[in-house]
Protein backbone atom coordinates (compact mmCIF):
# COMPACT_ATOMS: atom_id res chain seq x y z
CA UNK A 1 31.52 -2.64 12.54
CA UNK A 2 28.76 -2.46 9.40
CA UNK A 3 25.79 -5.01 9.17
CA UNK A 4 25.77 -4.52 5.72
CA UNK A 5 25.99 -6.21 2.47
CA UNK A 6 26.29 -10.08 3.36
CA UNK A 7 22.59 -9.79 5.58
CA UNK A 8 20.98 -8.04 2.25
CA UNK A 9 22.28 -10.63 -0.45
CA UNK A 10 21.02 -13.18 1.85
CA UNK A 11 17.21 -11.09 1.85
CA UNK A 12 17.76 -10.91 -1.73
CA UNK A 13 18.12 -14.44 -2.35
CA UNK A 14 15.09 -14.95 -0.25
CA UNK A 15 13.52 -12.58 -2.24
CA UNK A 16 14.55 -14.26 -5.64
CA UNK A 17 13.20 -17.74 -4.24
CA UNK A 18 9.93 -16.19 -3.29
CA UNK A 19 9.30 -14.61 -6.89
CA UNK A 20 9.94 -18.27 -8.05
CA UNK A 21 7.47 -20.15 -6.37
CA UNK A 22 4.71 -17.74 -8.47
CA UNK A 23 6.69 -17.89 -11.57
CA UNK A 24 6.71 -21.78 -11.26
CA UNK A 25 2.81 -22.49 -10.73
CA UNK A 26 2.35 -19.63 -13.55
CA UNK A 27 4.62 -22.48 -15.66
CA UNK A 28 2.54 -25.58 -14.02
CA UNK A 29 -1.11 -23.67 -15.18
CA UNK A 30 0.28 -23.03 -18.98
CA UNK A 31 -0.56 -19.23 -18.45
CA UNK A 32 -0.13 -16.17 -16.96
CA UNK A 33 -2.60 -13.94 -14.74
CA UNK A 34 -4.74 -11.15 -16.66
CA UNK A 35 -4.94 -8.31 -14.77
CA UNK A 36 -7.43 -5.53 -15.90
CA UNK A 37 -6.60 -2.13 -14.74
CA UNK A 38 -9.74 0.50 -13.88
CA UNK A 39 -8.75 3.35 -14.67
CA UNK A 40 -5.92 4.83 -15.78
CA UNK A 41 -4.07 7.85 -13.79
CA UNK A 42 -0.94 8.35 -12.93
CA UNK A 43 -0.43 5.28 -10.34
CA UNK A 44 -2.17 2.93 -12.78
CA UNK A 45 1.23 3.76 -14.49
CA UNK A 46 3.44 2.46 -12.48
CA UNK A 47 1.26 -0.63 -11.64
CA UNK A 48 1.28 -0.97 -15.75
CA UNK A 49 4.67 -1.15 -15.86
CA UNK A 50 5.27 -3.29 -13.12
CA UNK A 51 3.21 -6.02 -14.56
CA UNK A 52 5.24 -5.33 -17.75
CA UNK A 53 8.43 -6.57 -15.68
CA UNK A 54 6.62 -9.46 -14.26
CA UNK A 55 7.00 -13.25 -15.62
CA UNK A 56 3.80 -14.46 -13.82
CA UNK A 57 1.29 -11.93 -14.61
CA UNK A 58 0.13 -9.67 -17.82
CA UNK A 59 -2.00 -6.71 -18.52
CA UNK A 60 -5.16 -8.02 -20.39
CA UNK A 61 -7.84 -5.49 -19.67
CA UNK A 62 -8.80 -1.26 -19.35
CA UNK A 63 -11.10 0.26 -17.97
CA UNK A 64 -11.35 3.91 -18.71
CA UNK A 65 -13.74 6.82 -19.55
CA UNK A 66 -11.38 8.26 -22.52
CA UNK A 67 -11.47 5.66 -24.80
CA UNK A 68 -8.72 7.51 -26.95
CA UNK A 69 -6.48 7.63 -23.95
CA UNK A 70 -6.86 3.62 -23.12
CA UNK A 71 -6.50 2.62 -27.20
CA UNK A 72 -2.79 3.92 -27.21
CA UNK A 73 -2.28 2.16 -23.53
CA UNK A 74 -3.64 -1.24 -24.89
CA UNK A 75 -1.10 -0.99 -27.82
CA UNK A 76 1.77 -0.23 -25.75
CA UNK A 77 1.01 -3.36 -23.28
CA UNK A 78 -0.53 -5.91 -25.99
CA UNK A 79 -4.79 -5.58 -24.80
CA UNK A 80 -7.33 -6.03 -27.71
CA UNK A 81 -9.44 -3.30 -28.36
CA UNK A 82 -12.38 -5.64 -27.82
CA UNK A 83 -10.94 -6.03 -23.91
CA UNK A 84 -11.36 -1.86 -23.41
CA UNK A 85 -14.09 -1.20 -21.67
CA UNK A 86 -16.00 1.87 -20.17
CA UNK A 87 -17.57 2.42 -16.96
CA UNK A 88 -20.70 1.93 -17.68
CA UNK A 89 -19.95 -1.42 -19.28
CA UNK A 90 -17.20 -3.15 -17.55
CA UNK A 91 -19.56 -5.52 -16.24
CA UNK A 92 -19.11 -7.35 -19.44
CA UNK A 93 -15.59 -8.57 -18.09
CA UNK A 94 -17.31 -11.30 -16.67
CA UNK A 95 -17.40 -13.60 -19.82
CA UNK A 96 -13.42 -12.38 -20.75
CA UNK A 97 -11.12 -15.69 -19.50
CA UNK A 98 -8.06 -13.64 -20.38
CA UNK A 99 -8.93 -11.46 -17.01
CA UNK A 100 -8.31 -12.71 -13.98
CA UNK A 101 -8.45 -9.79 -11.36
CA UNK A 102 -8.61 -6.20 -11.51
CA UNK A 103 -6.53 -3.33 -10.28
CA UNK A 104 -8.80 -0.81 -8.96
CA UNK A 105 -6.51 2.40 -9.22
CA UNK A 106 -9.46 5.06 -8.70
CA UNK A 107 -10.11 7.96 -6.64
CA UNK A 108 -10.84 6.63 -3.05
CA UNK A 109 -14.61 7.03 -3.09
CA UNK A 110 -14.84 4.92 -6.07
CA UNK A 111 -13.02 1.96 -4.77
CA UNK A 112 -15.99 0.59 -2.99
CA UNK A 113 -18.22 0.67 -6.21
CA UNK A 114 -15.66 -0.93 -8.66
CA UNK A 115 -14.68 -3.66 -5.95
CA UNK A 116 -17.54 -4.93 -5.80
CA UNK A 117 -18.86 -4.78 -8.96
CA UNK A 118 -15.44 -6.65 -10.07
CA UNK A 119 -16.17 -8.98 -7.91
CA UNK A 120 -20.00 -9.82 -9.13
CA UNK A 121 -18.18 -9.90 -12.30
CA UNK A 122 -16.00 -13.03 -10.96
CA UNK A 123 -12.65 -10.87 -10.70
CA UNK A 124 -10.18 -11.11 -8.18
CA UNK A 125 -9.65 -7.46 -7.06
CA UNK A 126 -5.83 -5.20 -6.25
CA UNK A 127 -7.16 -2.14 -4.51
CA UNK A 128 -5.00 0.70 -3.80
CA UNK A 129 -5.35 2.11 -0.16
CA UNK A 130 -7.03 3.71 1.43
CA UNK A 131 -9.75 0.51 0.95
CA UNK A 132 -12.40 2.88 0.77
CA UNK A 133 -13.52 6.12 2.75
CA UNK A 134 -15.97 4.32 4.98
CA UNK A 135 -15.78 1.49 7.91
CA UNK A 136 -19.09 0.20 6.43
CA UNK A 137 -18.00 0.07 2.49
CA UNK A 138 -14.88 -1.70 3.73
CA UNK A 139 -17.29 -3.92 5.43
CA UNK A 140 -19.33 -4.43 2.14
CA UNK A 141 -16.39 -4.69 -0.13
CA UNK A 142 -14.95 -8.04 1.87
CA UNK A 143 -18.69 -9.15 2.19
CA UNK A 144 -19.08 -8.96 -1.60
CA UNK A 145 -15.62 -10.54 -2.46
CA UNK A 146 -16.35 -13.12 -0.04
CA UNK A 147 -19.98 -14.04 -1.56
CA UNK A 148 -17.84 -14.22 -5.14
CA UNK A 149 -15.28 -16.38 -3.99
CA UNK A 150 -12.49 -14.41 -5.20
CA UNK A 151 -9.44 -12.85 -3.35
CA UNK A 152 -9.63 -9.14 -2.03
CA UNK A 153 -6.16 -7.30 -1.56
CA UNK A 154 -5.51 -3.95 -0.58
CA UNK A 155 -2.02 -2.59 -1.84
CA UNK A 156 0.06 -2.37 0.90
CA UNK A 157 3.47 -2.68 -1.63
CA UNK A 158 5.79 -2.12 1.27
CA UNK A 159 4.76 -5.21 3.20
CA UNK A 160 6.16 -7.18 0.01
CA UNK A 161 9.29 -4.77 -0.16
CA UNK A 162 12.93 -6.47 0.83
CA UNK A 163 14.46 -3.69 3.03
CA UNK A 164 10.99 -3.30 4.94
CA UNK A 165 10.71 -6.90 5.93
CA UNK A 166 14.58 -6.75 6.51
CA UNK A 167 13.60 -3.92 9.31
CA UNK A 168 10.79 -6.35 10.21
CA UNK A 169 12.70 -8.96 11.08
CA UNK A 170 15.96 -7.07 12.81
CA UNK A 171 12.66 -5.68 15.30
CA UNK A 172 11.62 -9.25 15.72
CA UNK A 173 14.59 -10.91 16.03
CA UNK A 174 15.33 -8.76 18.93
CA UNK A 175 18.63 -7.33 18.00
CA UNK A 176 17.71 -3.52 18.61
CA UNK A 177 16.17 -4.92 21.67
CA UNK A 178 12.73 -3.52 23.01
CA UNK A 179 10.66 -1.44 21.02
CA UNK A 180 10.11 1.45 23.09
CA UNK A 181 9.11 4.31 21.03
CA UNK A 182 8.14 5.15 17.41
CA UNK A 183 7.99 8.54 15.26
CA UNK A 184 6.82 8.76 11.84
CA UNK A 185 6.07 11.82 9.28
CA UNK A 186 4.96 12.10 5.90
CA UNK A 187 3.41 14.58 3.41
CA UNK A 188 4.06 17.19 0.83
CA UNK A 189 2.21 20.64 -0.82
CA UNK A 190 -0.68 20.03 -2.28
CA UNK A 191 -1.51 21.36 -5.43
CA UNK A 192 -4.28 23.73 -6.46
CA UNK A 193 -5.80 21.18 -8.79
CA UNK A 194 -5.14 18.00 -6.87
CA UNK A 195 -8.82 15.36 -6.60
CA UNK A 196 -7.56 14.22 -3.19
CA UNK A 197 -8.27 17.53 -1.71
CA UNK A 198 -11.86 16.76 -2.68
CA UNK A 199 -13.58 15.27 0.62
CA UNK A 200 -16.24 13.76 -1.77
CA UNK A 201 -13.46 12.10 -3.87
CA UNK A 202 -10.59 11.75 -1.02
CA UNK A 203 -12.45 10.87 2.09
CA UNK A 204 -10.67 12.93 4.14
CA UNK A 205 -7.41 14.85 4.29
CA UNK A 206 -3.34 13.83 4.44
CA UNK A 207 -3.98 11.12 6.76
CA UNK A 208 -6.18 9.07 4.19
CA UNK A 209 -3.26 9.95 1.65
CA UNK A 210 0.30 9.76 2.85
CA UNK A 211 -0.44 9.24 6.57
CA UNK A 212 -1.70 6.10 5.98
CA UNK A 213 1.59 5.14 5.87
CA UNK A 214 2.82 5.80 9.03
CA UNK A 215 -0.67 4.56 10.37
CA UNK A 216 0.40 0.94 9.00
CA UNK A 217 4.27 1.19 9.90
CA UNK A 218 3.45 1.39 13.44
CA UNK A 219 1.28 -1.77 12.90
CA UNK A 220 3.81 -3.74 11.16
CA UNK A 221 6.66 -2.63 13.00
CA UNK A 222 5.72 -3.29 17.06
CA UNK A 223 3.92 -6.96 15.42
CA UNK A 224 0.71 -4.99 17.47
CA UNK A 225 -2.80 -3.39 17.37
CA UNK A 226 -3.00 0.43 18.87
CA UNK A 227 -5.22 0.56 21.81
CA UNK A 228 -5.13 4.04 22.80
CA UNK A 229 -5.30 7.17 20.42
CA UNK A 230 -4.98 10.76 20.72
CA UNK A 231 -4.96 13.36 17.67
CA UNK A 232 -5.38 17.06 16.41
CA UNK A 233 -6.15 18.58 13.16
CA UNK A 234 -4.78 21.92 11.86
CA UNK A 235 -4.99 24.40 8.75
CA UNK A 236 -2.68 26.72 8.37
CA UNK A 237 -2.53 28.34 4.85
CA UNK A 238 -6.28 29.87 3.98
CA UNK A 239 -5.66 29.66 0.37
CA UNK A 240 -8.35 28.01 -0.45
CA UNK A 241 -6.99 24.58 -0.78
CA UNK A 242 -8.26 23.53 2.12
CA UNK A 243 -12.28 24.21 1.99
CA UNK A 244 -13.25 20.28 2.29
CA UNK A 245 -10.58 18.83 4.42
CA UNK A 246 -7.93 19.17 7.03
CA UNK A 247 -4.32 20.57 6.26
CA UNK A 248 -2.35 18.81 9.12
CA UNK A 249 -3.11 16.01 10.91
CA UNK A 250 -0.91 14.70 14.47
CA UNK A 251 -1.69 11.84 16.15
CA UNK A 252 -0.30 9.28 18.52
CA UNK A 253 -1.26 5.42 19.26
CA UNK A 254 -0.28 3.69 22.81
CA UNK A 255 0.21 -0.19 21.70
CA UNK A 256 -0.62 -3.06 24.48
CA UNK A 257 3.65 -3.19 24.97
CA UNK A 258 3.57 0.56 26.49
CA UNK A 259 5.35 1.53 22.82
CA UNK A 260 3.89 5.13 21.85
CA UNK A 261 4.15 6.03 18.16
CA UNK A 262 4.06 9.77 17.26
CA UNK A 263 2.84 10.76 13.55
CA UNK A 264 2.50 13.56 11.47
CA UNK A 265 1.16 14.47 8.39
CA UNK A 266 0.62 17.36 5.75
CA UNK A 267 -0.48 18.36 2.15
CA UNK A 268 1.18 22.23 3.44
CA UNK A 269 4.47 21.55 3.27
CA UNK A 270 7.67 19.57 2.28
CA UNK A 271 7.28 16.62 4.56
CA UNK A 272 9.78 13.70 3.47
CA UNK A 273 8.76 10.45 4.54
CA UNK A 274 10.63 8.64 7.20
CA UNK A 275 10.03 6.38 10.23
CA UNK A 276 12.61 6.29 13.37
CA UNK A 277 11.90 3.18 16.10
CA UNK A 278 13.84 4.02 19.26
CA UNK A 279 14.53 0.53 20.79
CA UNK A 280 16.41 -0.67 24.13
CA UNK A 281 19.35 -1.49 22.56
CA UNK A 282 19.06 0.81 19.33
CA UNK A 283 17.54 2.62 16.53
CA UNK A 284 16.69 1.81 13.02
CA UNK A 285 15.40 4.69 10.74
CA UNK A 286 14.02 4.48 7.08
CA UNK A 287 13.80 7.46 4.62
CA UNK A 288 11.16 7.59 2.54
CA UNK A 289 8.03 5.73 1.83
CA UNK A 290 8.55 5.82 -2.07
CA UNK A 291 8.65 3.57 -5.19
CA UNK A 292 12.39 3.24 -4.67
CA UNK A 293 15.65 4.69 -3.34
CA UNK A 294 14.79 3.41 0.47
CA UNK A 295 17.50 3.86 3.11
CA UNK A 296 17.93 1.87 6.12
CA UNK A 297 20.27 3.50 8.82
CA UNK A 298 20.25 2.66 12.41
CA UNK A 299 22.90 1.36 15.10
CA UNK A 300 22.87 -0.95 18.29
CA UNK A 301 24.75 -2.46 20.97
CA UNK A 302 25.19 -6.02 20.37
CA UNK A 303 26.42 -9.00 22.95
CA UNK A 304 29.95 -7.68 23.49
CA UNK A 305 28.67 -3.82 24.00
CA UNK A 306 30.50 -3.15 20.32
CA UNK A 307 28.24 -0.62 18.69
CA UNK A 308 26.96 -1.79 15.63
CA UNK A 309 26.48 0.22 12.29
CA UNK A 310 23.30 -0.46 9.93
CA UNK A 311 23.54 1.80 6.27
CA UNK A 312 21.72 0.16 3.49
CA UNK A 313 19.55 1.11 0.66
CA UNK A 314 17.57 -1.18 -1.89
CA UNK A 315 18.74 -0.78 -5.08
CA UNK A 316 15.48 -1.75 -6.91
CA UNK A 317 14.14 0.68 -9.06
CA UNK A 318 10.17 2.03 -9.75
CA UNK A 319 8.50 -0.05 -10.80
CA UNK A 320 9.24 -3.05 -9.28
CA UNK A 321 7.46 -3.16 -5.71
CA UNK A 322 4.26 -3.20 -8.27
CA UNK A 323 5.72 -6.02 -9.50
CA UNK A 324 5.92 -7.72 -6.35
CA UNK A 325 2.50 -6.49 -5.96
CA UNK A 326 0.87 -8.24 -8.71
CA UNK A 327 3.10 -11.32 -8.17
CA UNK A 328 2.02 -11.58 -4.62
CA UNK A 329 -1.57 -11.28 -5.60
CA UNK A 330 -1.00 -13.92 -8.50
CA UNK A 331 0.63 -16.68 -6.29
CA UNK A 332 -2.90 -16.64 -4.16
CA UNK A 333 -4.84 -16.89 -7.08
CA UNK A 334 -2.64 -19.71 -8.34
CA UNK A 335 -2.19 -21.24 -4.87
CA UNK A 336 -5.77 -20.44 -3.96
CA UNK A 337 -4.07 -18.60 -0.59
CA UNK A 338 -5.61 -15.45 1.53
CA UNK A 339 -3.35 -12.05 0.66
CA UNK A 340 -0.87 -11.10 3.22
CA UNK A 341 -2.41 -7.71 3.00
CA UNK A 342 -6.07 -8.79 2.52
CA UNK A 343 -9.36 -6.80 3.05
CA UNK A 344 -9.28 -7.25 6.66
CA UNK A 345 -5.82 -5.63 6.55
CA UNK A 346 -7.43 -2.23 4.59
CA UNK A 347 -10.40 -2.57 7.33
CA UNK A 348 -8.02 -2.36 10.33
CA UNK A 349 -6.75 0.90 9.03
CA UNK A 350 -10.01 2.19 8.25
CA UNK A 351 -11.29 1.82 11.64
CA UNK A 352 -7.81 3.14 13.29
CA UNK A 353 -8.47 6.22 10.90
CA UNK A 354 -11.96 6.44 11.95
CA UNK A 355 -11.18 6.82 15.65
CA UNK A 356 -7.71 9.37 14.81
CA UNK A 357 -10.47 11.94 13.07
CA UNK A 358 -12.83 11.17 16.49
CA UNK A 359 -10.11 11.66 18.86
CA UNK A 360 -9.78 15.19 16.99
CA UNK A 361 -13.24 15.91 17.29
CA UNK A 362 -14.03 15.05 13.77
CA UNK A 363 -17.04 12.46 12.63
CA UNK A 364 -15.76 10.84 9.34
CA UNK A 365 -15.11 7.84 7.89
């Protein structure tokens, strides 16, 4: 017996109405939302081209320090040359009505900085996780946002992704039964010339990266807060790489249920992303933490002791949980709502992060 395709149109569907309800107040208000992107790597990509696919929102700002770079950018998405703006002036945004927020898509230790001055500037602000590589610039980000009136969110894409909240709700619903265990993994090698091996840049090592991940997964999936939290870091290859932060990173959180969640991660080695909940009655596993090609396996007992199969994948493609993203982000602005994943979300993780590097004897963060 297969739990399969019937349960995911249904999700879809759900998912079609809820991209509606943005696209419908973007109709209502005459306009789309401007989003101006700061600065303009390789994950400001995708977010690019996720807006591109979106019917509510539209890319109507850059901010960049290679002015060359952002003019052929602007002309592929539509922006004025009179909307590009540097660093050192992108305070100027403020009097631009075509901008609405900002994507902050910047090396970690910058996120702080261009949050707030975004906000100052009257912009509702996208930040990519990690929030920031401190407790107290969290703190200061949400403070400033908060003092501008305008909406903080920290990009959390999988908490707006269809098979996740499909797992979400199969935990919650109780069909797999109790939660009583969690494991979770996810890195990959490094490379030589990579910023986020940078502590001044990165923050911190794997965990602030890719283990981040996990970090949250454990938080969405038991519905809980960790309360106890035990960890080790580890380097391995003395190549070099590793001359700022950690290689390796283990750690494991003890939720107020008795649930223990085990997590690992690395920038040494292959490490494919995954997460496998061990419940009473089941277990539900999903491969990969990516842009797309998720896959949702698991199996359980259900009222007649028939063991039921679980196999599906989400067929969306890159770039569309940026889509979802930006849409999510626009239907606050247009419904003057608080972000599912809001600053307080990004702060959680930042203190849970915190006390993982002091349980393995590490002051940071």
């Amino acid at each position: 017996m297969t739990l399969s395709r019937r349960e995911f149109a249904k999700l879809g569907a759900l998912g079609l109405a809820s991209q509606a309800v943005p696209s419908a107040l973007a109709q209502a208000s005459g306009r789309k939302i401007g989003f101006c992107v700061i600065g303009l790597g390789r994950i400001a990509d995708h977010f690019l081209r996720g807006v591109k696919d979106s019917s509510v929102c539209q890319i109507t700002g850059l901010v960049s320090g290679h002015r060359d770079k952002a003019l052929k950018i602007a002309a592929q998405y539509g922006v004025p040359a009179s909307s590009i703006y540097s660093y050192e002036q992108m305070d100027a945004m403020r009097s631009n009505k075509a901008i609405d927020a900002v994507y902050v898509a910047l090396p970690n230790s910058m996120h702080a900085e261009y949050t707030i001055r975004s906000a100052k500037a009257g912009k509702h602000v996208l930040c990519e996780k990690p929030m920031s590589t401190s407790v107290a610039d969290a703190q200061a980000m949400i403070a400033a946002c908060d003092a501008a009136k305008v909406k903080l969110m920290i990009a959390y894409r999988l908490h707006y992704e269809p098979l996740t909240l499909k797992t979400i709700k199969l935990l919650r619903d109780g069909t797999f039964g109790e939660i009583q265990a969690i494991n979770s993994a996810n890195g990959f090698n490094i490379g030589k010339n990579e910023w986020r091996k940078d502590k001044p840049l990165s923050g911190g090592g794997p965990l602030m990266d890719v283990g981040i991940y996990s970090l949250n997964a454990a938080r969405y999936l038991t519905g809980e807060e960790p309360q106890i939290v035990t960890a080790s870091n580890s380097t391995i290859d003395k190549d070099g790489r590793f001359t700022t932060v950690e290689e390796n990173t283990a750690w494991t959180m003890t939720f107020p249920s008795g649930v223990v969640a085990s997590c690992t991660t690395t920038y040494g080695g292959d490490m494919p992303g995954y997460y496998r909940v061990f419940c009473s009655k089941g277990w539900l596993q999903m491969d990969n933490f990516g842009y797309e090609d998720l896959r949702l396996t698991g199996s359980y007992r259900n009222s007649e002791g028939k063991r039921v199969a679980l196999d599906e994948t989400n067929p969306e493609r890159d770039p569309k949980q940026f889509t979802r993203e930006a849409d999510h982000l626009a239907e606050c602005i247009l419904k003057n709502q608080t972000p599912k994943t809001s600053g307080e979300e990004g702060l959680r993780d930042m203190r849970y992060m915190k006390e993982i590097y002091r349980a393995a004897g590490v002051n940071n963060l």
